[in-house]
Protein backbone atom coordinates (compact mmCIF):
# COMPACT_ATOMS: atom_id res chain seq x y z
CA UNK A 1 -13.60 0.78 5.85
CA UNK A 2 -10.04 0.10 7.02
CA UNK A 3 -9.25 0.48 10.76
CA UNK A 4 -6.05 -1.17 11.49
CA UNK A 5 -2.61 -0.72 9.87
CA UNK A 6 -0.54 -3.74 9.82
CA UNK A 7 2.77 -3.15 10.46
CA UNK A 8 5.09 -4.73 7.16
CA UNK A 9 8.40 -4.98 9.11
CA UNK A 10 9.28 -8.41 10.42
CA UNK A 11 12.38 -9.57 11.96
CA UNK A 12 12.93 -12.30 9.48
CA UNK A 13 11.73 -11.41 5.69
CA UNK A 14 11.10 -8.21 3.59
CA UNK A 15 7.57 -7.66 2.73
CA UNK A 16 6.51 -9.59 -0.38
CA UNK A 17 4.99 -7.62 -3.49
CA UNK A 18 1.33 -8.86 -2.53
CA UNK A 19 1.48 -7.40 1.10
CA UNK A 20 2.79 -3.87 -0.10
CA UNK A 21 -0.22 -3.74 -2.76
CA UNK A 22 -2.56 -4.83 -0.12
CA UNK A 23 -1.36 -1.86 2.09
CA UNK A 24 -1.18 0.93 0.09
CA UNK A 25 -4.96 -0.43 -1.91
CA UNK A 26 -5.61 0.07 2.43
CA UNK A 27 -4.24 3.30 2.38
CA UNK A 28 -5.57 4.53 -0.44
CA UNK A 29 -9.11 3.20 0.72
CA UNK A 30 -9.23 5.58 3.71
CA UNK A 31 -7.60 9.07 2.45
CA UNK A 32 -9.97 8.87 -0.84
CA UNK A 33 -13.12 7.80 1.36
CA UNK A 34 -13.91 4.65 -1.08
CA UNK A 35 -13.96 1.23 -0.85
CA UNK A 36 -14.32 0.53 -4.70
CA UNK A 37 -13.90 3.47 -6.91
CA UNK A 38 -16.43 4.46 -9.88
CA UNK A 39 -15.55 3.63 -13.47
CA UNK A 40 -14.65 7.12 -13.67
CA UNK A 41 -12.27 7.08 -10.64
CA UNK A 42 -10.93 3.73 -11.58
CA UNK A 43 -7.45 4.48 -13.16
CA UNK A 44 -6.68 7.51 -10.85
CA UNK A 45 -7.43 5.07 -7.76
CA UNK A 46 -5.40 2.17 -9.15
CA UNK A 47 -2.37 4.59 -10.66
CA UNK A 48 -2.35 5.76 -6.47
CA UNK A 49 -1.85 1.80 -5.45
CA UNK A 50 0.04 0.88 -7.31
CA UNK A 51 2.40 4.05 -7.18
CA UNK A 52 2.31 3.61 -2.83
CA UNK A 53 3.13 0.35 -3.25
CA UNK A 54 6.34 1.42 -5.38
CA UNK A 55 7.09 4.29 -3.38
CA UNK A 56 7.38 1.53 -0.11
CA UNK A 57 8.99 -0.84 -1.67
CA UNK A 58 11.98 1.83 -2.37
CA UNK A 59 11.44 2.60 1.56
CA UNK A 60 12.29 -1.24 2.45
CA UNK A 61 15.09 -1.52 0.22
CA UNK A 62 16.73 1.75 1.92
CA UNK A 63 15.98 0.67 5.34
CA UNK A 64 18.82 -0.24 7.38
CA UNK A 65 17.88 -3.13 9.21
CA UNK A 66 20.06 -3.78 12.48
């Protein structure tokens, strides 16, 4: 399981598509208390990454940087 959060702000570059998926499957790991999800579980699990992902990627964009 998960321990560390990596941060996905950095000075020079927005995060790309493959490090917001990687954080939220993270994320998404450690509130639902699996690793890899049954069959059953499957689509809920991957409908959850792939909706944190989106939901971040609409935080970056709104960020003001300074």
């Amino acid at each position: 399981m998960c321990r560390n959060i990596k941060q996905l702000r950095f000075p020079d570059r927005p995060p790309t598509d493959e490090e917001l998926e990687l954080a939220a499957l993270q994320f998404v790991r450690k509130v639902s208390g699996y690793r890899q999800p049954s069959k059953a579980n499957d689509q809920a699990f991957q409908a959850a990454v792939t909706g944190i992902a989106a939901v971040t990627r609409r935080l970056f964009d709104q960020l003001e940087i300074r």
